[in-house]
Protein backbone atom coordinates (compact mmCIF):
# COMPACT_ATOMS: atom_id res chain seq x y z
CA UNK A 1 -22.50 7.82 6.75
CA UNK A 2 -18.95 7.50 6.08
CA UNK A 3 -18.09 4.48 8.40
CA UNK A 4 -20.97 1.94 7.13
CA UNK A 5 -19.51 -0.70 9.36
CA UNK A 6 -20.12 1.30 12.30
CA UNK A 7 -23.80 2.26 11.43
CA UNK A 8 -27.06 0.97 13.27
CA UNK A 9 -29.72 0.10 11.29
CA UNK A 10 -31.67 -2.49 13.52
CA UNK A 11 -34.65 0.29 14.87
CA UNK A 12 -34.66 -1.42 18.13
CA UNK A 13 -30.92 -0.84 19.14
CA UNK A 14 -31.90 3.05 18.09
CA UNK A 15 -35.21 2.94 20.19
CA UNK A 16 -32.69 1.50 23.23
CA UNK A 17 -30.28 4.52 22.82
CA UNK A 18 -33.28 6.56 23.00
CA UNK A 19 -34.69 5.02 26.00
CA UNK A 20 -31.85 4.79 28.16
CA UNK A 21 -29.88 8.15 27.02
CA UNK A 22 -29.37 10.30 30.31
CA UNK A 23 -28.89 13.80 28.62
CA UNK A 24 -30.35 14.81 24.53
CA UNK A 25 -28.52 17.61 22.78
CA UNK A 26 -30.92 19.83 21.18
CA UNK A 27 -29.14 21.62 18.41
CA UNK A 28 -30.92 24.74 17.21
CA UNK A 29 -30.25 27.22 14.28
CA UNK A 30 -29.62 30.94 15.96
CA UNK A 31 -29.60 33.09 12.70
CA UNK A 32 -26.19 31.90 11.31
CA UNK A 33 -25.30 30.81 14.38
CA UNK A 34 -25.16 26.76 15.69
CA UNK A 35 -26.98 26.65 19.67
CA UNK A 36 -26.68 23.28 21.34
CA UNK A 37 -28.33 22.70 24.71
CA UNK A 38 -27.85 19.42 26.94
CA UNK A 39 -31.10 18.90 28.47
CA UNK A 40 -32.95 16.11 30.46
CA UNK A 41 -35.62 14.20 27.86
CA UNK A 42 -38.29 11.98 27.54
CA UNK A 43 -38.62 9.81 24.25
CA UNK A 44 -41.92 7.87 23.06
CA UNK A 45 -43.73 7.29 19.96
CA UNK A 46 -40.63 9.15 17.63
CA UNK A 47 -40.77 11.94 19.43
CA UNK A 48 -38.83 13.40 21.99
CA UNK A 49 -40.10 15.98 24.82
CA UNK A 50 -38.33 18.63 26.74
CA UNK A 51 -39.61 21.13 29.41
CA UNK A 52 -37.97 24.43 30.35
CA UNK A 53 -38.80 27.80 31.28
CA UNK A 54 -41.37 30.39 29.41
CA UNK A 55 -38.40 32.47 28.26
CA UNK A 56 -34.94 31.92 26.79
CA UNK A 57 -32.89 31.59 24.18
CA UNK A 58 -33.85 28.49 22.75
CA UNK A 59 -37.62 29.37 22.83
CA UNK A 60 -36.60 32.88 20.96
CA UNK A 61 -34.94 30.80 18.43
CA UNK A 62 -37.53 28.06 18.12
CA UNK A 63 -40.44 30.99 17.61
CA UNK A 64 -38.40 32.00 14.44
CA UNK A 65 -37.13 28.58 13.55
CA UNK A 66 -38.49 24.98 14.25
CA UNK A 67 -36.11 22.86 12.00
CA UNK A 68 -33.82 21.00 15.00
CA UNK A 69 -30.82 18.21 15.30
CA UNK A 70 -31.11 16.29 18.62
CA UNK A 71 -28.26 14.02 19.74
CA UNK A 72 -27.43 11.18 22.32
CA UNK A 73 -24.94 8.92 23.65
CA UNK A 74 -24.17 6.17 25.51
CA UNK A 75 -21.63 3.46 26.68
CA UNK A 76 -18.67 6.28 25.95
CA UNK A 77 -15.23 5.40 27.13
CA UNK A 78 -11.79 6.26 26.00
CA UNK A 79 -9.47 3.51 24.51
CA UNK A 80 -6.19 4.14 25.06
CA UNK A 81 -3.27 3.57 22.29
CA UNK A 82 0.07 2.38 22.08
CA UNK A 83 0.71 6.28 20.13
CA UNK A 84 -1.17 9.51 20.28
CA UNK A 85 -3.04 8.54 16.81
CA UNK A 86 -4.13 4.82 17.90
CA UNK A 87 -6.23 6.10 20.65
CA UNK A 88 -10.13 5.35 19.90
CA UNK A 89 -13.18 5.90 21.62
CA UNK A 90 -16.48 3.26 21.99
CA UNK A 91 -19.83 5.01 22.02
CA UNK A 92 -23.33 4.21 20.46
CA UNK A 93 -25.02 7.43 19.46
CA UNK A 94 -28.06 8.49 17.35
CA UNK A 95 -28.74 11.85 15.61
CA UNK A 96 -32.13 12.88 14.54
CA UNK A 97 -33.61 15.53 13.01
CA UNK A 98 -37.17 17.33 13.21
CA UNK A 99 -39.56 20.20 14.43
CA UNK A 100 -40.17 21.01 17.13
CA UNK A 101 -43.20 22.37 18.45
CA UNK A 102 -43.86 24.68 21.53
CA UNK A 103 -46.68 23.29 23.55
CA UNK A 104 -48.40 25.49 26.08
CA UNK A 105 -51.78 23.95 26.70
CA UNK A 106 -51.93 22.36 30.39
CA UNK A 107 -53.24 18.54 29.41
CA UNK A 108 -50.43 17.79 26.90
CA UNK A 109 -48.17 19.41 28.68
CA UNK A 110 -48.38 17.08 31.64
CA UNK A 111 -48.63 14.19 29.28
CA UNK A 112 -45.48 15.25 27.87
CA UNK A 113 -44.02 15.59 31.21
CA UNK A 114 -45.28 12.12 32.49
CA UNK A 115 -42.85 11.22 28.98
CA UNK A 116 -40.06 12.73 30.81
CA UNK A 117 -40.49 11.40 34.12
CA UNK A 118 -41.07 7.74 33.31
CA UNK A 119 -37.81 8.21 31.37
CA UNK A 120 -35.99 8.45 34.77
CA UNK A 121 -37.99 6.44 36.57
CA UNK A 122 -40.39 8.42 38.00
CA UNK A 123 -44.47 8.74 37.91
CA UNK A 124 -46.34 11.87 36.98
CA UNK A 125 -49.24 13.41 37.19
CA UNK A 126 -48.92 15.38 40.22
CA UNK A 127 -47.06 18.60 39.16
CA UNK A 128 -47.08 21.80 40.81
CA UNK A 129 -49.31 23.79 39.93
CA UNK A 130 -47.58 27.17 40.70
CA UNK A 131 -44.94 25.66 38.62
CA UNK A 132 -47.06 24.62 35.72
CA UNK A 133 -47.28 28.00 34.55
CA UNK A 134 -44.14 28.76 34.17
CA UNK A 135 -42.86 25.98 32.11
CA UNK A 136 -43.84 25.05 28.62
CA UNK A 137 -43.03 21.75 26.94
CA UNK A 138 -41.24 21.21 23.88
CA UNK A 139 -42.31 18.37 21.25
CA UNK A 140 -39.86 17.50 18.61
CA UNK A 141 -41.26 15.26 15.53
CA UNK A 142 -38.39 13.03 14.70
CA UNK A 143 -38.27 13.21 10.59
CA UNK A 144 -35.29 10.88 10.38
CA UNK A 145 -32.44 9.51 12.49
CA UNK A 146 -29.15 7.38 11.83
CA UNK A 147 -27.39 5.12 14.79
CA UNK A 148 -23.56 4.69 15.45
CA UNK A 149 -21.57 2.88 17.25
CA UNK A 150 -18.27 2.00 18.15
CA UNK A 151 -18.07 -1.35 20.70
């Protein structure tokens, strides 16, 4: 990191990014191409979960490629400057990176989407099971991750 006085290192101010982040941006490798996705997340045990539908982009590109960047932030607001180049920003942030794995089988699913809902608040467990079907959960193994903040 190029700005060592603005990393985090303490694991517990990275855990509370990760708990109390509203959106994750899953970053995905299409081919040559970069894909980021903002999407509603759950985070426990260093790893984060995401549900969506069946069929899509990002589960074409995760069949073919599993490698993933995920990214939050929190506390952003702009600081104004005297001069176009003194203007700032504060922000604590954390990037990780993984695989992610596609999970289909009904149990872990709905553990994974109990993850999810206690994120926001909610309780789980009773999901509908028309809907069940049609969704599949994502799993990504965070491999490493690096905090940063500006207060």
């Amino acid at each position: 990191m190029r700005r060592r006085e603005r990393e985090i290192q303490d694991e517990k101010e990275i855990r509370d990014i990760l708990e109390k982040g509203l959106v994750c941006r899953l970053g995905l490798c299409d081919g040559q191409q970069p894909y980021i996705v903002p999407m509603s997340y759950g985070y426990r045990d260093g790893c984060i979960y995401f549900h969506c539908a069946r069929e899509g982009r990002k589960v074409n590109i995760l069949k073919s490629n599993d490698r993933v960047c995920v990214e939050i932030d929190m506390d952003t607001r702009v600081v104004r400057g005297e001069a176009p180049c003194r203007w700032t920003a504060k922000y604590r942030s954390v990037i990780g990176f993984g695989r992610a794995r596609i999970i289909d089988d009904e149990r872990e699913k709905k553990a994974g989407l109990d993850v999810i809902m206690a994120h926001y608040g909610g309780s789980g467990g009773d999901y509908d099971e028309k809907s069940l079907p049609r969704t599949i959960l994502i799993e990504v193994v965070l491999e490493s991750m690096t905090g940063k903040q500006s207060l």
